[in-house]
C-alpha atoms as a PDB file:
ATOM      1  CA  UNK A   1     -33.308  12.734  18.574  1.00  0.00           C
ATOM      2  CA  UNK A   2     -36.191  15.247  18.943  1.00  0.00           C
ATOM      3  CA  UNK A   3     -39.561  13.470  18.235  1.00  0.00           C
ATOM      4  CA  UNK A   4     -41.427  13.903  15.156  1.00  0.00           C
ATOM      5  CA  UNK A   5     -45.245  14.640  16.009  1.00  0.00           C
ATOM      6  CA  UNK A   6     -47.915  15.183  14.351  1.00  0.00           C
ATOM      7  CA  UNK A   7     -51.361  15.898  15.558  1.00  0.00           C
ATOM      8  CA  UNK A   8     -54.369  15.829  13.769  1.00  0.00           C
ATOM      9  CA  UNK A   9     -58.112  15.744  13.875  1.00  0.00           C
ATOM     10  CA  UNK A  10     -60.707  13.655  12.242  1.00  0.00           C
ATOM     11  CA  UNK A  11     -64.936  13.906  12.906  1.00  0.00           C
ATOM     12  CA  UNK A  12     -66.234  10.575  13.981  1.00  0.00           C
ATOM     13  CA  UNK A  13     -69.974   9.822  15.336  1.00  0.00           C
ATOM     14  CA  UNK A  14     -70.296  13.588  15.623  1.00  0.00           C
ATOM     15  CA  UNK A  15     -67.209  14.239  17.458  1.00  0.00           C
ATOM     16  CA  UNK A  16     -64.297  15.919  16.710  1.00  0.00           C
ATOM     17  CA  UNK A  17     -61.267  13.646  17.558  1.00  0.00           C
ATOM     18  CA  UNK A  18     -57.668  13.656  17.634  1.00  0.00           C
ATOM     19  CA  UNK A  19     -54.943  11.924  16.892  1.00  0.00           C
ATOM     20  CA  UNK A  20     -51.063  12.078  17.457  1.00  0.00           C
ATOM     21  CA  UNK A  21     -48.465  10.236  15.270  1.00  0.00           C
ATOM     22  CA  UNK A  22     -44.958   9.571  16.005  1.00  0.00           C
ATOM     23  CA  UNK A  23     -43.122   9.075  13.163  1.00  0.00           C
ATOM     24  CA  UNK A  24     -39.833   7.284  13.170  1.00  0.00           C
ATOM     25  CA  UNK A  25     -38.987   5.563  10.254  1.00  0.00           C
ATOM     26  CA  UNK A  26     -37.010   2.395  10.277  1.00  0.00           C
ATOM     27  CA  UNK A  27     -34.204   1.556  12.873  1.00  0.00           C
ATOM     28  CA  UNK A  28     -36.309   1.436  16.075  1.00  0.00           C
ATOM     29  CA  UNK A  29     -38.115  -1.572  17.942  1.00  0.00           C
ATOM     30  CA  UNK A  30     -40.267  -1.671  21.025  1.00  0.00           C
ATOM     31  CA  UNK A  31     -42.029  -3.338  23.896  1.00  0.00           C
ATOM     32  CA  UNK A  32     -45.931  -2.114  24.578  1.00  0.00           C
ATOM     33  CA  UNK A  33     -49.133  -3.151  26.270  1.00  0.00           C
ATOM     34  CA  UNK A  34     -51.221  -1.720  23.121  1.00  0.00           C
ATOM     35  CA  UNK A  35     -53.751  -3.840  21.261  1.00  0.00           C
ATOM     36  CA  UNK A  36     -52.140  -3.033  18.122  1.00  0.00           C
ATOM     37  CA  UNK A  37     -48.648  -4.028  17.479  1.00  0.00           C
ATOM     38  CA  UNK A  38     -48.348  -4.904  21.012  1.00  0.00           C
ATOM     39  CA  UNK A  39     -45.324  -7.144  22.592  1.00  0.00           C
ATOM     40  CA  UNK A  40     -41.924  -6.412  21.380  1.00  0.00           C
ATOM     41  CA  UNK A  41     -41.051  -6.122  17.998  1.00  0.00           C
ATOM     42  CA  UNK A  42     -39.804  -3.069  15.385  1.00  0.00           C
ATOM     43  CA  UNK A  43     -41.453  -0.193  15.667  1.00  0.00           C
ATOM     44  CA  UNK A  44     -41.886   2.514  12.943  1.00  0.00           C
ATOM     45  CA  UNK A  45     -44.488   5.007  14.005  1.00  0.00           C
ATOM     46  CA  UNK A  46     -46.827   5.397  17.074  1.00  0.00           C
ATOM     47  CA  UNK A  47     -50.239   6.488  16.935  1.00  0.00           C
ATOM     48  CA  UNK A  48     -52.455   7.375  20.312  1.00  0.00           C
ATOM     49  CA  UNK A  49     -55.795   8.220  18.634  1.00  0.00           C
ATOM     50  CA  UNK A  50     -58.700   9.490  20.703  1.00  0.00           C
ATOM     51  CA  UNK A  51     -62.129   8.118  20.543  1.00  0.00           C
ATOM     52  CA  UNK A  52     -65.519   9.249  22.316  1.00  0.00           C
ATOM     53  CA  UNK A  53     -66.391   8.308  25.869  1.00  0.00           C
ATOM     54  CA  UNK A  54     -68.217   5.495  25.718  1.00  0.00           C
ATOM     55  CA  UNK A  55     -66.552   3.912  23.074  1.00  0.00           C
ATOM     56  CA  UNK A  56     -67.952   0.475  22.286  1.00  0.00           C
ATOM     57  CA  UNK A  57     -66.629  -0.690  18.720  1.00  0.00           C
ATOM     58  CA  UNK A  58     -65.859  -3.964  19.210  1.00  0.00           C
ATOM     59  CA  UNK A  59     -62.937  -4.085  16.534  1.00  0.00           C
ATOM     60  CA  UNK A  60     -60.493  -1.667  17.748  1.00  0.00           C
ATOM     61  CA  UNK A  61     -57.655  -3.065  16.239  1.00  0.00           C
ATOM     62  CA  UNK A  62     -59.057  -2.824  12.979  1.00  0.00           C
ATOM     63  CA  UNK A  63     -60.333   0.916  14.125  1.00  0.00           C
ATOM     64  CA  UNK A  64     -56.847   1.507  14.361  1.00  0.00           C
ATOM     65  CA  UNK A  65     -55.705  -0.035  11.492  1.00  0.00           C
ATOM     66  CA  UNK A  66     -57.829   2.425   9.154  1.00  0.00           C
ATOM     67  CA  UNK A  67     -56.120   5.646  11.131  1.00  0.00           C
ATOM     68  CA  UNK A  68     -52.285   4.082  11.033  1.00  0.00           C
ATOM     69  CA  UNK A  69     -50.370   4.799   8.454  1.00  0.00           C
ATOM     70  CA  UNK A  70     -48.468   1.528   6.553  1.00  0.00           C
ATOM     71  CA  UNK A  71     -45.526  -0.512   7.960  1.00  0.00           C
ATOM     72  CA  UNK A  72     -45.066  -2.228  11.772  1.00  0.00           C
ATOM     73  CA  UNK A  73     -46.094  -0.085  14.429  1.00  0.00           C
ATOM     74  CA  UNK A  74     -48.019   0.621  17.768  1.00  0.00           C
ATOM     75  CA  UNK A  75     -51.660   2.196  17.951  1.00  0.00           C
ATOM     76  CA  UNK A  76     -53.191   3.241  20.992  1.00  0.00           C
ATOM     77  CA  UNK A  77     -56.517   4.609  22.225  1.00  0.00           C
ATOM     78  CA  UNK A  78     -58.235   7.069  24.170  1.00  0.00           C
ATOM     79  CA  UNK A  79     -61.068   8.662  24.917  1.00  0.00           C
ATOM     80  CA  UNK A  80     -58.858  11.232  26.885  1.00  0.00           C
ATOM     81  CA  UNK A  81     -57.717  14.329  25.496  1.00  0.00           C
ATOM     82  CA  UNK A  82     -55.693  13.643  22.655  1.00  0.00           C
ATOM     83  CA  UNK A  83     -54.802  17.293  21.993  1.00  0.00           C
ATOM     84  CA  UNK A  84     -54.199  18.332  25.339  1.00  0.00           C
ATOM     85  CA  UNK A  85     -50.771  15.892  25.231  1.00  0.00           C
ATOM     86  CA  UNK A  86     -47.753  16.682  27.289  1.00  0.00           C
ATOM     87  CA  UNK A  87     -44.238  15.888  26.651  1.00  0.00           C
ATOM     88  CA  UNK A  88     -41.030  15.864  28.713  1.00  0.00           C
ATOM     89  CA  UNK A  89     -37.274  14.744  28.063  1.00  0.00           C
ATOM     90  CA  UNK A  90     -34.518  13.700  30.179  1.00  0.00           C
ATOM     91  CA  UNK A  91     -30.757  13.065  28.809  1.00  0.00           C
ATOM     92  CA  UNK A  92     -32.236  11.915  25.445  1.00  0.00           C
ATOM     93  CA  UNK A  93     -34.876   9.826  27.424  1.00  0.00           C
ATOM     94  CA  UNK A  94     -38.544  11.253  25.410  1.00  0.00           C
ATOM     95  CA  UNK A  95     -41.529  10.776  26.971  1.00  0.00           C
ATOM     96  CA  UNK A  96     -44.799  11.826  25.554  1.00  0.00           C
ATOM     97  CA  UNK A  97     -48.030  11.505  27.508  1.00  0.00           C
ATOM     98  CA  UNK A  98     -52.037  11.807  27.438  1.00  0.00           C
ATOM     99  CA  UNK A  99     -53.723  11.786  30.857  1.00  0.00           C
ATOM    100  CA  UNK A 100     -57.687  10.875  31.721  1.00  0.00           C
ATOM    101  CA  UNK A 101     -58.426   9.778  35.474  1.00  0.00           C
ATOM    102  CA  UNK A 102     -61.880   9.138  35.449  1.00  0.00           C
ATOM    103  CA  UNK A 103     -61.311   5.860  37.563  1.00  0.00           C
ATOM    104  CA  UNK A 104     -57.998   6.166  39.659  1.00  0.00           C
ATOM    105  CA  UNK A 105     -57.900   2.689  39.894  1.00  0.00           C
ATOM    106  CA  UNK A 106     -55.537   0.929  43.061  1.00  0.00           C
ATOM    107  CA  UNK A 107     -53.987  -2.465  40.681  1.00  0.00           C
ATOM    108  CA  UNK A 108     -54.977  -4.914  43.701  1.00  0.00           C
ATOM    109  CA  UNK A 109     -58.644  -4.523  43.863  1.00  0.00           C
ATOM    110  CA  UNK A 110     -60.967  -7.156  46.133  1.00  0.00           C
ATOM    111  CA  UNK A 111     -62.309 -10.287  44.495  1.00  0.00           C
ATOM    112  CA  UNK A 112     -66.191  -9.645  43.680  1.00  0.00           C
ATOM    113  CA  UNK A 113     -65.669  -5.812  43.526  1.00  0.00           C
ATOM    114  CA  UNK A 114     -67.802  -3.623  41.230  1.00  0.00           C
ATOM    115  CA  UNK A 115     -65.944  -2.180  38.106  1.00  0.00           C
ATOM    116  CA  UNK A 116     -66.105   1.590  38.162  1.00  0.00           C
ATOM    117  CA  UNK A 117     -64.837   1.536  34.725  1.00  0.00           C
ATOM    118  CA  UNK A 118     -68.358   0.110  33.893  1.00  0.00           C
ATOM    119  CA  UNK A 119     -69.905   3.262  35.477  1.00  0.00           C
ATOM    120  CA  UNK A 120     -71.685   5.890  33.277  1.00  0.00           C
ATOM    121  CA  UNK A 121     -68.799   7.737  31.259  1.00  0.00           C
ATOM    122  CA  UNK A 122     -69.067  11.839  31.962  1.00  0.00           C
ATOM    123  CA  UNK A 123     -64.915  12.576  31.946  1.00  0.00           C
ATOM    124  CA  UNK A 124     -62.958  10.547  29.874  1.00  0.00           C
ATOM    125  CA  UNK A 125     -60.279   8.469  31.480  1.00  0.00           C
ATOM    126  CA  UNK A 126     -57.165   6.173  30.551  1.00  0.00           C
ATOM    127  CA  UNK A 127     -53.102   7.254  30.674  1.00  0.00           C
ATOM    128  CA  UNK A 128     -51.152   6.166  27.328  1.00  0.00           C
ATOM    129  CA  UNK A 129     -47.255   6.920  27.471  1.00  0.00           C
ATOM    130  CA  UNK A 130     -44.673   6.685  24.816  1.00  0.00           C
ATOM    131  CA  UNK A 131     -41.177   6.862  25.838  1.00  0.00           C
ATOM    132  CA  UNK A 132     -37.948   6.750  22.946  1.00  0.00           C
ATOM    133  CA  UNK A 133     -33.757   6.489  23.434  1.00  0.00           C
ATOM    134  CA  UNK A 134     -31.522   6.637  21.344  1.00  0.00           C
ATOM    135  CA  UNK A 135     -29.703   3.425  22.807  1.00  0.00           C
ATOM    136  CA  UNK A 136     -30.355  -0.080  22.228  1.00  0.00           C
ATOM    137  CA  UNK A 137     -31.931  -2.203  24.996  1.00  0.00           C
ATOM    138  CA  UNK A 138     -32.131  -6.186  25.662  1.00  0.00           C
ATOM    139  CA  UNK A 139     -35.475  -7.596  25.749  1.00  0.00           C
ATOM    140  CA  UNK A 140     -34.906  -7.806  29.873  1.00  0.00           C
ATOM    141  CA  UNK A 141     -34.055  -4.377  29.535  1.00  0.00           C
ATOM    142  CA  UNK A 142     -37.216  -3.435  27.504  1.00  0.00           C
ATOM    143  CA  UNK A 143     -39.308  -5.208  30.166  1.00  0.00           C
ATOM    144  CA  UNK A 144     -37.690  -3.478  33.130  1.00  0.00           C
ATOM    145  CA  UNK A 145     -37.990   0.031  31.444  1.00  0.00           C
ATOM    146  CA  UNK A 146     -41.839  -1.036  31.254  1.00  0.00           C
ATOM    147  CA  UNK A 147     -41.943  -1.179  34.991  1.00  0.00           C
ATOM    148  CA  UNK A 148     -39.815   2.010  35.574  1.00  0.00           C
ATOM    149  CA  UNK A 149     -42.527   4.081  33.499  1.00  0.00           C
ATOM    150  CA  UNK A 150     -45.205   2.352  35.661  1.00  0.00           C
ATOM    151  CA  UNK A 151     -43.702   2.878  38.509  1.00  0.00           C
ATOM    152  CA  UNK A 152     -43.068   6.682  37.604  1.00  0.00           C
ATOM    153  CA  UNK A 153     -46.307   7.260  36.287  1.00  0.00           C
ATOM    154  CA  UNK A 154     -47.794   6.125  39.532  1.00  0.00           C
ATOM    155  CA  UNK A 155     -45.520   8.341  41.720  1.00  0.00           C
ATOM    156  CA  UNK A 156     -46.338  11.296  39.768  1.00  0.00           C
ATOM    157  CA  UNK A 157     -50.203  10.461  40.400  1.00  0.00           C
ATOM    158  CA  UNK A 158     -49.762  10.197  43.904  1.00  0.00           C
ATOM    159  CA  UNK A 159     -47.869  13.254  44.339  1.00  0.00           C
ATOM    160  CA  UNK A 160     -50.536  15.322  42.410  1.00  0.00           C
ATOM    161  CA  UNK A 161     -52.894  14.131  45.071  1.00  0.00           C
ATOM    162  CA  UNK A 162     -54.596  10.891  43.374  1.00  0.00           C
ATOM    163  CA  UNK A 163     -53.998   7.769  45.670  1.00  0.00           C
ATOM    164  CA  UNK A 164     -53.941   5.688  42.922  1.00  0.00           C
ATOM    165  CA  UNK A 165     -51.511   3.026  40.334  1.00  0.00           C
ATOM    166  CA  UNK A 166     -53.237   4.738  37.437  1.00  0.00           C
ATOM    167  CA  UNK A 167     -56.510   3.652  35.437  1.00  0.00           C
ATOM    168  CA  UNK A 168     -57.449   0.403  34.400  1.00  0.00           C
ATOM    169  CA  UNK A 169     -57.099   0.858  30.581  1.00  0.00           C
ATOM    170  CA  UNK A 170     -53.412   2.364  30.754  1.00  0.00           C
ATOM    171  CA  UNK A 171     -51.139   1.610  28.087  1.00  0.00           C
ATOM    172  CA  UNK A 172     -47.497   1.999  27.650  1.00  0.00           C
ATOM    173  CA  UNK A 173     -44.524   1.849  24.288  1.00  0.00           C
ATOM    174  CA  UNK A 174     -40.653   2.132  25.120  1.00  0.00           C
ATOM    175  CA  UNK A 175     -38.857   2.160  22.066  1.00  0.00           C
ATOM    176  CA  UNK A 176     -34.904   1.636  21.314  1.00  0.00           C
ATOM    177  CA  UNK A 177     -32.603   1.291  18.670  1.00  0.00           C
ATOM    178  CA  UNK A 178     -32.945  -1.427  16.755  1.00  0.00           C
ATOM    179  CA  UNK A 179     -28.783  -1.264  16.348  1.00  0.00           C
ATOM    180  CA  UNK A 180     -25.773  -0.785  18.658  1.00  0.00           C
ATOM    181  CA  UNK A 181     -24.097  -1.800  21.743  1.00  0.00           C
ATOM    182  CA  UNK A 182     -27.070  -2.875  23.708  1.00  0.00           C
ATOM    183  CA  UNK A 183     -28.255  -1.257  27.574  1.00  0.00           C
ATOM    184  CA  UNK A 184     -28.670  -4.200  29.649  1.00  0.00           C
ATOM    185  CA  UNK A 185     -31.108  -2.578  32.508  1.00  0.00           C
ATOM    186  CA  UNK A 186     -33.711  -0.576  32.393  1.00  0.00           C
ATOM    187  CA  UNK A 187     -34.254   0.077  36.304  1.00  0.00           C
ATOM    188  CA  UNK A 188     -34.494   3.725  37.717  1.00  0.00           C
ATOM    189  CA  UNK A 189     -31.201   3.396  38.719  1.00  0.00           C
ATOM    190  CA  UNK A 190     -29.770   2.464  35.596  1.00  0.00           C
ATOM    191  CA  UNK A 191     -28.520   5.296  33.259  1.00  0.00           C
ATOM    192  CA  UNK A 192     -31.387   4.818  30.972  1.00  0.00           C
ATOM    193  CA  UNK A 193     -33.978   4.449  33.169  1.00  0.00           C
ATOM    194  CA  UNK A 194     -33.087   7.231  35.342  1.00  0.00           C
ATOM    195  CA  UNK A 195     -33.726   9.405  32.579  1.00  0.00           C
ATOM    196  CA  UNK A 196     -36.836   7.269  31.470  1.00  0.00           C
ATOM    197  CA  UNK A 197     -38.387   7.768  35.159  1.00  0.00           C
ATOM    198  CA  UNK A 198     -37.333  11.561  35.318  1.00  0.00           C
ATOM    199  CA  UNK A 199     -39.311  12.362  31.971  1.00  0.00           C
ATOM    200  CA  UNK A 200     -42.287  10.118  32.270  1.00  0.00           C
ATOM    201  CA  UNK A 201     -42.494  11.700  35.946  1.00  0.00           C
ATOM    202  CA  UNK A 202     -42.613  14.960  34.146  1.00  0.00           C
ATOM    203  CA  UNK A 203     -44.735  14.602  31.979  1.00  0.00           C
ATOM    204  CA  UNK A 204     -47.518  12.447  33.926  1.00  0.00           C
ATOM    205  CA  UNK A 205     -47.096  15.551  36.599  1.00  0.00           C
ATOM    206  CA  UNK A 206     -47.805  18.037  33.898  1.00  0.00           C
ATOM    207  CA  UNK A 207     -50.909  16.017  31.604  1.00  0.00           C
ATOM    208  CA  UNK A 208     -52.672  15.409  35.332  1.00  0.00           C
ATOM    209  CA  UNK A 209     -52.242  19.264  36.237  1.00  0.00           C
ATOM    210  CA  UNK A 210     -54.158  19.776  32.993  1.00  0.00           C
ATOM    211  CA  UNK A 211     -56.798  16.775  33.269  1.00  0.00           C
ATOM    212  CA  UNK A 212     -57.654  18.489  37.110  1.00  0.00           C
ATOM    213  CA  UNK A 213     -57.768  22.018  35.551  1.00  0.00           C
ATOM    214  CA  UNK A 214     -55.295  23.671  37.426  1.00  0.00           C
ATOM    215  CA  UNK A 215     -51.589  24.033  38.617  1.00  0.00           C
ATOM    216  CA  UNK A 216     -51.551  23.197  42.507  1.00  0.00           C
ATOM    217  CA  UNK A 217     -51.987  19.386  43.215  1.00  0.00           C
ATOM    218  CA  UNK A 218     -55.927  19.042  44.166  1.00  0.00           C
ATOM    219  CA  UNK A 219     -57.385  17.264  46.789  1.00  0.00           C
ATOM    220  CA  UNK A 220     -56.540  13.808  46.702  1.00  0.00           C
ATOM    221  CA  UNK A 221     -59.349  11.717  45.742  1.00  0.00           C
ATOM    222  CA  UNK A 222     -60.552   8.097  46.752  1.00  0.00           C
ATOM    223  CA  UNK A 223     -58.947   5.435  44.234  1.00  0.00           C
ATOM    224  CA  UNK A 224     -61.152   2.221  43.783  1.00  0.00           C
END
């Protein structure tokens, strides 16, 4: 299975903005946080679609609706670097990422506490991952692969020197065969999720190298 991407660009409010599509036909459900085609369900394409910092449509899942192409599938967005994706695979395990830490966010945050997301927008921020095998998973399993790409996402932040559990507006799609014997765990010790953690560590490593602007891991910053 090697992923079938396609990026492209589009000029919105005076921006130019891009957009990634995976394409993979029929066969394939999914589990995802996304606002469109979120929850689990079958999954034929994938589209992370960028948007300017800022952004304050208040329909995005009909935003998204007008950039996906037809039949069931997941859209994402961000106002991170859409173009600037990375990608990493492990076993057969595919993860494809886009990284934006304007607001390292800790999740447990004190009652009362001031949103930074609410601050004035001059870097653009959010972490959308995308992870495929070519194995069938339970629902359980789809739900515990969710957490193993969390929780590898936010060891590859903190090792890259941001003291944080990601951003506030993260989103995340595992997708499986929709056919076969089915995996019944989706831990980081399991088979599958070994690989899924491996790759999504990968990539998040390499797409927060970029956001920072260089190779060494920088100096950790304060997470709110």
């Amino acid at each position: 299975m090697t992923p079938d991407l396609r990026l492209s660009h589009r000029r919105e409010d005076g921006a130019r903005l891009a957009s990634l599509l995976w394409e993979l036909g029929a066969g394939w459900r999914g589990i995802s946080s996304a606002m469109l085609g979120g929850g689990i369900g079958p999954v034929e394409w994938v589209l992370n679609a960028q948007v300017p910092g800022g952004y304050a449509r208040m329909d995005p899942v009909e935003h998204l609706l007008e950039l996906a192409p037809p039949g069931p599938g997941v859209g994402m967005l961000t106002a991170a670097s859409v173009g600037r994706f990375t990608r990493a695979e492990d076993g057969g395990a595919h993860a494809v990422t886009t990284v934006g830490l304007r607001v390292p966010t800790w999740a447990a945050a004190p009652e009362g506490a001031a949103d930074p997301e609410l601050a004035p927008v001059h870097t653009p921020g959010t972490i959308n991952i995308i992870v495929a095998v070519p194995v069938a998973m339970s629902d359980a399993a789809l739900v515990n692969a969710v957490m193993t790409v969390t929780e590898a996402k936010t060891q590859a932040l903190v090792e890259e020197g941001f003291p944080c559990t990601g951003t506030a507006s993260d989103a995340v799609c595992v997708l499986a065969r929709a056919d076969g014997p089915e995996e019944l765990f989706g831990g980081p010790r399991s088979t599958w999720g070994a690989r899924i953690a491996r790759a999504v560590h990968r990539a998040v490593r390499q797409g927060t190298r970029a956001w920072a602007g260089q190779g060494p891991s920088r100096t950790a910053r304060r997470a709110r």
